[in-house]
C-alpha atoms as a PDB file:
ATOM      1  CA  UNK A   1     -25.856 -48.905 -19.802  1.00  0.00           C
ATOM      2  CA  UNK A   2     -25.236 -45.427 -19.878  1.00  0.00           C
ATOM      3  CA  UNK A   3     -24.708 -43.031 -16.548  1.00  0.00           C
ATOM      4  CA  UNK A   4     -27.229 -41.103 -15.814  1.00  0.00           C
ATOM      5  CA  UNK A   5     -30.052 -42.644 -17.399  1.00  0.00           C
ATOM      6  CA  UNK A   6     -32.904 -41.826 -15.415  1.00  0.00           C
ATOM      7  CA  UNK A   7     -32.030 -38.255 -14.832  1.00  0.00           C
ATOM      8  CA  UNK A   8     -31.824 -38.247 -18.739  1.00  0.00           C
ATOM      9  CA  UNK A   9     -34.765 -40.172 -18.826  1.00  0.00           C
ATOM     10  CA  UNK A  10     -36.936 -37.649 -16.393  1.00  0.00           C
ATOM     11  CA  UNK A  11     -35.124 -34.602 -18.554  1.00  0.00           C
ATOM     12  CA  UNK A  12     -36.002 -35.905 -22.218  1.00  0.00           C
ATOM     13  CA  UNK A  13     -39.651 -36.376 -21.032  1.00  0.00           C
ATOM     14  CA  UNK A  14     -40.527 -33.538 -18.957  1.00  0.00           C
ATOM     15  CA  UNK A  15     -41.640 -31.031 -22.115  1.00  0.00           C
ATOM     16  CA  UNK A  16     -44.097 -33.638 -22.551  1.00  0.00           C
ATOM     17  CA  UNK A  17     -45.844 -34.052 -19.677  1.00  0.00           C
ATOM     18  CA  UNK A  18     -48.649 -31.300 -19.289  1.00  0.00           C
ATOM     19  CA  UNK A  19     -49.597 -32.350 -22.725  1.00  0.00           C
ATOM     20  CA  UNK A  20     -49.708 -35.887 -21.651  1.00  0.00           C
ATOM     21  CA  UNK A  21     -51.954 -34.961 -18.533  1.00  0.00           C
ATOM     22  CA  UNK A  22     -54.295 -33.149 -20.844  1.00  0.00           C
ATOM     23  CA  UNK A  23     -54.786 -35.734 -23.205  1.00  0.00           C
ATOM     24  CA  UNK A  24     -55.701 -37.982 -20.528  1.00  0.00           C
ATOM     25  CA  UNK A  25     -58.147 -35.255 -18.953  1.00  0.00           C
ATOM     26  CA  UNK A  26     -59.537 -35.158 -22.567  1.00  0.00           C
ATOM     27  CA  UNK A  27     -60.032 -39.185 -22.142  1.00  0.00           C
ATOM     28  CA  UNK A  28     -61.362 -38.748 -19.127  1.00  0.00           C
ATOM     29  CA  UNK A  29     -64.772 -36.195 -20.379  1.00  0.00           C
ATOM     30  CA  UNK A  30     -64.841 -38.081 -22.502  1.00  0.00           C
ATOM     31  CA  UNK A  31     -65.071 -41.630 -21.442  1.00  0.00           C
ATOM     32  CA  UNK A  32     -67.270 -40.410 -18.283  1.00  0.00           C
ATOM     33  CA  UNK A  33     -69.891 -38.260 -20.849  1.00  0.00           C
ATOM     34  CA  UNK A  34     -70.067 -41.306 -23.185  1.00  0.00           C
ATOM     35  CA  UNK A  35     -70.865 -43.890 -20.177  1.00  0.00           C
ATOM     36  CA  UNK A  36     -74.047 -44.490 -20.997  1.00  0.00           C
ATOM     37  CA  UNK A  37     -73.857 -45.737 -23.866  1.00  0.00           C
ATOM     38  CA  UNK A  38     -73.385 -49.474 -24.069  1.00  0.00           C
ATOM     39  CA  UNK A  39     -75.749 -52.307 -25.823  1.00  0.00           C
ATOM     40  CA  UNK A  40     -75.951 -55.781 -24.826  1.00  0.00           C
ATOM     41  CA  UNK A  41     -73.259 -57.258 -27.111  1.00  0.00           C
ATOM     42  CA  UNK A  42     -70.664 -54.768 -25.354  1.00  0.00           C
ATOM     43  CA  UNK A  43     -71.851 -54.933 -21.802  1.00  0.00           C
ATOM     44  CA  UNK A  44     -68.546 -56.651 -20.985  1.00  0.00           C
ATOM     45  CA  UNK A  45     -66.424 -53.690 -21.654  1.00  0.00           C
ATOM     46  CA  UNK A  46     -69.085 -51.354 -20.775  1.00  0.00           C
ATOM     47  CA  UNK A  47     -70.603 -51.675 -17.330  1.00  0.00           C
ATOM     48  CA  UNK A  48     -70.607 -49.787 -14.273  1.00  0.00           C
ATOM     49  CA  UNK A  49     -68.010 -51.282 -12.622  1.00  0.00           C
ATOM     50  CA  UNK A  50     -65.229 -51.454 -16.003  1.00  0.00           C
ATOM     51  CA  UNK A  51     -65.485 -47.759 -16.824  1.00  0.00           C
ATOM     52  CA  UNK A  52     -65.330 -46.816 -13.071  1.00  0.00           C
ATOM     53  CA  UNK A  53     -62.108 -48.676 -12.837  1.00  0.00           C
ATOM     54  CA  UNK A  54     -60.941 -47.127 -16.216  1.00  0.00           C
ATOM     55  CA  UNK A  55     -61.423 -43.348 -14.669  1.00  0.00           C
ATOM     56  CA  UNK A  56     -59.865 -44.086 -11.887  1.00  0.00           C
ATOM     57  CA  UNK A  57     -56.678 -45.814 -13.875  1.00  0.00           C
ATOM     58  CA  UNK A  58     -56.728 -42.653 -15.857  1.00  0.00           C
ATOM     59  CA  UNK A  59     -56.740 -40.555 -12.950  1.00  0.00           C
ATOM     60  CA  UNK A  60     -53.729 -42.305 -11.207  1.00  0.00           C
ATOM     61  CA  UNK A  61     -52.023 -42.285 -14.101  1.00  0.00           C
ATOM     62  CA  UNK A  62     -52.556 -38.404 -14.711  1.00  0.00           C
ATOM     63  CA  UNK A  63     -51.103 -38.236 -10.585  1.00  0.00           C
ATOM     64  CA  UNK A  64     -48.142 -40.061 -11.661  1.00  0.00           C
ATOM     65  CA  UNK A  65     -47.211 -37.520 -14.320  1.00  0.00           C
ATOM     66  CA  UNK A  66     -48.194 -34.556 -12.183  1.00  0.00           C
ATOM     67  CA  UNK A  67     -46.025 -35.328  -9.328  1.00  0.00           C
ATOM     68  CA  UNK A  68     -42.997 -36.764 -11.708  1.00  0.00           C
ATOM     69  CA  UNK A  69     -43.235 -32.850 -13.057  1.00  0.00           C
ATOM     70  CA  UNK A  70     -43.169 -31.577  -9.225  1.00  0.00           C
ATOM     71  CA  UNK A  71     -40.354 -34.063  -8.605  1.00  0.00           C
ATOM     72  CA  UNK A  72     -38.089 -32.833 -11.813  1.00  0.00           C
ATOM     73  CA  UNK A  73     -38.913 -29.283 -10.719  1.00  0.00           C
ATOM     74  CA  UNK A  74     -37.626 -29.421  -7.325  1.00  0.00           C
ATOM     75  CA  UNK A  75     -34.498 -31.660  -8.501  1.00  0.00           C
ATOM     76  CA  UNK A  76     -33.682 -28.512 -11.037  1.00  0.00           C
ATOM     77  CA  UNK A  77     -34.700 -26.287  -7.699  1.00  0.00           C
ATOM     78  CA  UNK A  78     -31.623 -28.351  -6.041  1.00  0.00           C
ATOM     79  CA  UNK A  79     -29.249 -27.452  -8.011  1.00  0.00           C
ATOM     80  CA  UNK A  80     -27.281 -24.956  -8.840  1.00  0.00           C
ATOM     81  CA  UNK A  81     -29.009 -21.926 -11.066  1.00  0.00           C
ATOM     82  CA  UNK A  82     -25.745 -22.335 -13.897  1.00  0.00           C
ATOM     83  CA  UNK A  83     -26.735 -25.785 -14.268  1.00  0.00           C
ATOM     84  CA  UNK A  84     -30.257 -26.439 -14.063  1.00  0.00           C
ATOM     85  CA  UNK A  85     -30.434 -23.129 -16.528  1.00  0.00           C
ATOM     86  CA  UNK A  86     -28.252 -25.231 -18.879  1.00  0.00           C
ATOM     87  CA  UNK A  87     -30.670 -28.707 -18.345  1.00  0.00           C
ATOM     88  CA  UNK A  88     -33.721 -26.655 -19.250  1.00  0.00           C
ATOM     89  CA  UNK A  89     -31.649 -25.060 -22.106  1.00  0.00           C
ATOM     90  CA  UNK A  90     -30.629 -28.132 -23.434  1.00  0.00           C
ATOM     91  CA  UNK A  91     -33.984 -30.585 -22.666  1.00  0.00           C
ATOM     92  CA  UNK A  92     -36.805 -28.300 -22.660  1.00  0.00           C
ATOM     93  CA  UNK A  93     -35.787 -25.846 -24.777  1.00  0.00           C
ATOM     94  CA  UNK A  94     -33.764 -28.219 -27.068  1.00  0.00           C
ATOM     95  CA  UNK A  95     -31.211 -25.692 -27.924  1.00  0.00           C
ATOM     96  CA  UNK A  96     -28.382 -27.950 -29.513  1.00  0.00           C
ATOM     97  CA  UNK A  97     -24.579 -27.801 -27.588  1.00  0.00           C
ATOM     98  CA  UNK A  98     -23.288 -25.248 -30.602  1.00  0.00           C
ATOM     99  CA  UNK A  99     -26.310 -22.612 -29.433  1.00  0.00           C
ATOM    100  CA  UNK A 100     -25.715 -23.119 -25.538  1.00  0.00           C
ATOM    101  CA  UNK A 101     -21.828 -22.326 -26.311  1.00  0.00           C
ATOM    102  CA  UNK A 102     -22.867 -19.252 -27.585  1.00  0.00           C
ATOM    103  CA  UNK A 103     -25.167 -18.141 -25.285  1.00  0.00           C
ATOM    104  CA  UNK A 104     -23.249 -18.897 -21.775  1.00  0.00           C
ATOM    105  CA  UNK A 105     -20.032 -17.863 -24.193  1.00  0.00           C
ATOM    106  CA  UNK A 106     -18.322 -21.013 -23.904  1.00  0.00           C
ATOM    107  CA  UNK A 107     -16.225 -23.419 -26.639  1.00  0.00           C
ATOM    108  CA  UNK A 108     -18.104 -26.292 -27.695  1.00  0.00           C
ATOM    109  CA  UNK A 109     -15.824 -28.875 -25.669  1.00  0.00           C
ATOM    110  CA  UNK A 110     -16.691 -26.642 -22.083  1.00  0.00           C
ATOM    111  CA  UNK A 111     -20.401 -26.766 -23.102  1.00  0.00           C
ATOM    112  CA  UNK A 112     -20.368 -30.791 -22.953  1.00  0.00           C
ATOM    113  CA  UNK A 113     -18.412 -31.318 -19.697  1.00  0.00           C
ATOM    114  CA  UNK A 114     -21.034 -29.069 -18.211  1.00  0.00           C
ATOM    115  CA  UNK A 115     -23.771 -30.490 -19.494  1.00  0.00           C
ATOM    116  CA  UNK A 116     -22.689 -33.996 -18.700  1.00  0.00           C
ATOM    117  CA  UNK A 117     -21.624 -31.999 -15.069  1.00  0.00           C
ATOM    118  CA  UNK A 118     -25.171 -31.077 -15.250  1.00  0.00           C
ATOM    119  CA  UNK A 119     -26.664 -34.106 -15.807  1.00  0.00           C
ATOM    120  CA  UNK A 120     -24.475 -36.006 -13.171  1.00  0.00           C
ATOM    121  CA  UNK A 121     -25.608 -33.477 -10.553  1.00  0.00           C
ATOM    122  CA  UNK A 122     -29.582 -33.608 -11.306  1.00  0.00           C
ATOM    123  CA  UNK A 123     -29.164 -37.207 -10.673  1.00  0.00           C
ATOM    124  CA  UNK A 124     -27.822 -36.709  -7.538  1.00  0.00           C
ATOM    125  CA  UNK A 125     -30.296 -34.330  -6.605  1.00  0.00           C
ATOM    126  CA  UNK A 126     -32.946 -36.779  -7.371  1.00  0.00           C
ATOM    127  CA  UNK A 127     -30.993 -39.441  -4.680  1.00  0.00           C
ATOM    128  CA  UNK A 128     -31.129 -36.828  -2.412  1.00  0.00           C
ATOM    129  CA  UNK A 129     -34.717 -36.469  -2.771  1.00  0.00           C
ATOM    130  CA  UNK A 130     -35.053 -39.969  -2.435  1.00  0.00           C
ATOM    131  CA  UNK A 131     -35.465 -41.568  -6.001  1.00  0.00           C
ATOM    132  CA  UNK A 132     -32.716 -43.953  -7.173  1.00  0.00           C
ATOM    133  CA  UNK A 133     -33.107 -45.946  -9.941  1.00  0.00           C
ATOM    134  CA  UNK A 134     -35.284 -48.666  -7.912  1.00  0.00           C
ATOM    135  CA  UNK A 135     -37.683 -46.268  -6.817  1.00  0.00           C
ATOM    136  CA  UNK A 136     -38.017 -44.524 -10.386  1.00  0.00           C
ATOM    137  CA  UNK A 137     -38.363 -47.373 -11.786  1.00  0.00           C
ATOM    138  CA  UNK A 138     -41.163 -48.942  -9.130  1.00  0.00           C
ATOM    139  CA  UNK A 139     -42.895 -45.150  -9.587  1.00  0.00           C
ATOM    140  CA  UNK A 140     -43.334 -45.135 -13.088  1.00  0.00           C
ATOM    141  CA  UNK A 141     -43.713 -48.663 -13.717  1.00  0.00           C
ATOM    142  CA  UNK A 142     -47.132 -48.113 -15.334  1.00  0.00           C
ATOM    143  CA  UNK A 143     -45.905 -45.135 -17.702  1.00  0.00           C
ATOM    144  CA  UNK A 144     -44.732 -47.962 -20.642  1.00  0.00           C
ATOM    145  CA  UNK A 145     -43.987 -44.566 -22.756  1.00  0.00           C
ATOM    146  CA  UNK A 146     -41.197 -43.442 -20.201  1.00  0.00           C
ATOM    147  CA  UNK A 147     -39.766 -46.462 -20.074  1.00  0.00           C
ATOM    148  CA  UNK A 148     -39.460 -47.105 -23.654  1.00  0.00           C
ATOM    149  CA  UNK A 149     -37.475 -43.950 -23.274  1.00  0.00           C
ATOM    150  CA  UNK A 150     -35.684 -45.425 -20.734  1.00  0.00           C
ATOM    151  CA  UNK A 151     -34.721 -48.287 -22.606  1.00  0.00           C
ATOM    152  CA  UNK A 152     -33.226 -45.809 -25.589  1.00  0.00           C
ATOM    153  CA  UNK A 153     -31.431 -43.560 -23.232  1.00  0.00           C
ATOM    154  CA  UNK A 154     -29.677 -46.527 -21.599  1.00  0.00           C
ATOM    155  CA  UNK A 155     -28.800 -48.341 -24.967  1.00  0.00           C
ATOM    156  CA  UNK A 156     -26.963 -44.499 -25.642  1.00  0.00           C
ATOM    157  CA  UNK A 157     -28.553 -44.007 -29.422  1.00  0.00           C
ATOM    158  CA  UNK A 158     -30.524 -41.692 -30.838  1.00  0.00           C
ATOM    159  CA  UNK A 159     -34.018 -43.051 -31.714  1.00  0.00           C
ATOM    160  CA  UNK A 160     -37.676 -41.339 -32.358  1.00  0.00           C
ATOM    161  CA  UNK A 161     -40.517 -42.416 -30.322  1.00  0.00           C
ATOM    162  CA  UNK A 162     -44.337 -42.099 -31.215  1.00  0.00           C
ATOM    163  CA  UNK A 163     -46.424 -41.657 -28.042  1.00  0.00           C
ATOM    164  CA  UNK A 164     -49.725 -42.119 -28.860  1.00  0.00           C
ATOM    165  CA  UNK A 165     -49.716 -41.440 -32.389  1.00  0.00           C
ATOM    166  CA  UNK A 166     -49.965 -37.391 -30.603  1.00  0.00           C
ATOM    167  CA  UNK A 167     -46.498 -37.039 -30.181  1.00  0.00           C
ATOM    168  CA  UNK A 168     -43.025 -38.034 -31.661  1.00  0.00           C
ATOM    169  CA  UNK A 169     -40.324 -37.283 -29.726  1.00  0.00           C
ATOM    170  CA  UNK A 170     -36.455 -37.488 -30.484  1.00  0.00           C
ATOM    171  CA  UNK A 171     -34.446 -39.085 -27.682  1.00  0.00           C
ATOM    172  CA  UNK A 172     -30.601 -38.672 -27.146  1.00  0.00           C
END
């Protein structure tokens, strides 16, 4: 298993996440505008009581992803400006380690030990605000998509991942 693995985890999925949250808002319309509809044969699936529980799993589900966002936010907040500017370089602006060299005039070599340095401190910063790997893992137990990431950050290999069929994201 690799170190670091949920900060990674958190970091290769946070670009992702508003779009996420408004693809499930989209569900949301328009599941509730298309409510009535239902015939006899797909009562079942359709009633009351299934689609209210269906809104409100979509609406948990968009909290989860709203306050994992807060939570990577304040983590990057927690640490210090050099580093977190090199996380969101590297993760959400997915400048490769030759580009960040360049533009925090670095070599190459420097530019990984302070990314992993980087890394290493945003999961401390998450510990410090109280998520470990337990409680990461017991939070976004429901979000199959982040663990699947998970799963490929841990194993250390580079691997694309459809979410969705909206997006396809590269994880390393």
């Amino acid at each position: 298993m690799k170190k670091n693995s949920w900060g990674k985890t958190l970091l290769q999925v946070y670009p992702y996440l508003e779009k996420i949250a408004g693809a499930i808002d989209k569900i949301l319309l328009k599941t509730a505008l298309n409510s009535f509809y239902y015939t006899s044969t797909s009562y079942e699936e359709n009633n009351v009581f299934n689609i209210s529980n269906k809104l409100i799993d979509l609406g948990e589900r968009k909290v989860t992803l709203i306050n994992l966002k807060i939570l990577i936010e304040e983590a990057l907040k927690n640490m210090k400006e050099e580093q977190s500017a090199l996380l969101i370089e590297k993760y959400v602006e997915r400048k490769k380690f030759i580009q960040l060299a360049k533009s925090h005039n670095i070599c190459m070599r420097t530019a990984f030990r302070k990314v992993d340095a980087a890394e290493e401190s945003f999961a401390k910063s998450l510990n410090k605000l109280g998520y470990d790997d337990g409680r990461l893992l017991e939070f976004l137990k429901n979000e199959t998509w982040i663990l699947n990431v998970h799963k490929v950050v841990s194993k250390g290999s580079e691997d694309t991942i459809q979410i969705g069929g909206i997006i396809k994201m590269a994880v390393v």
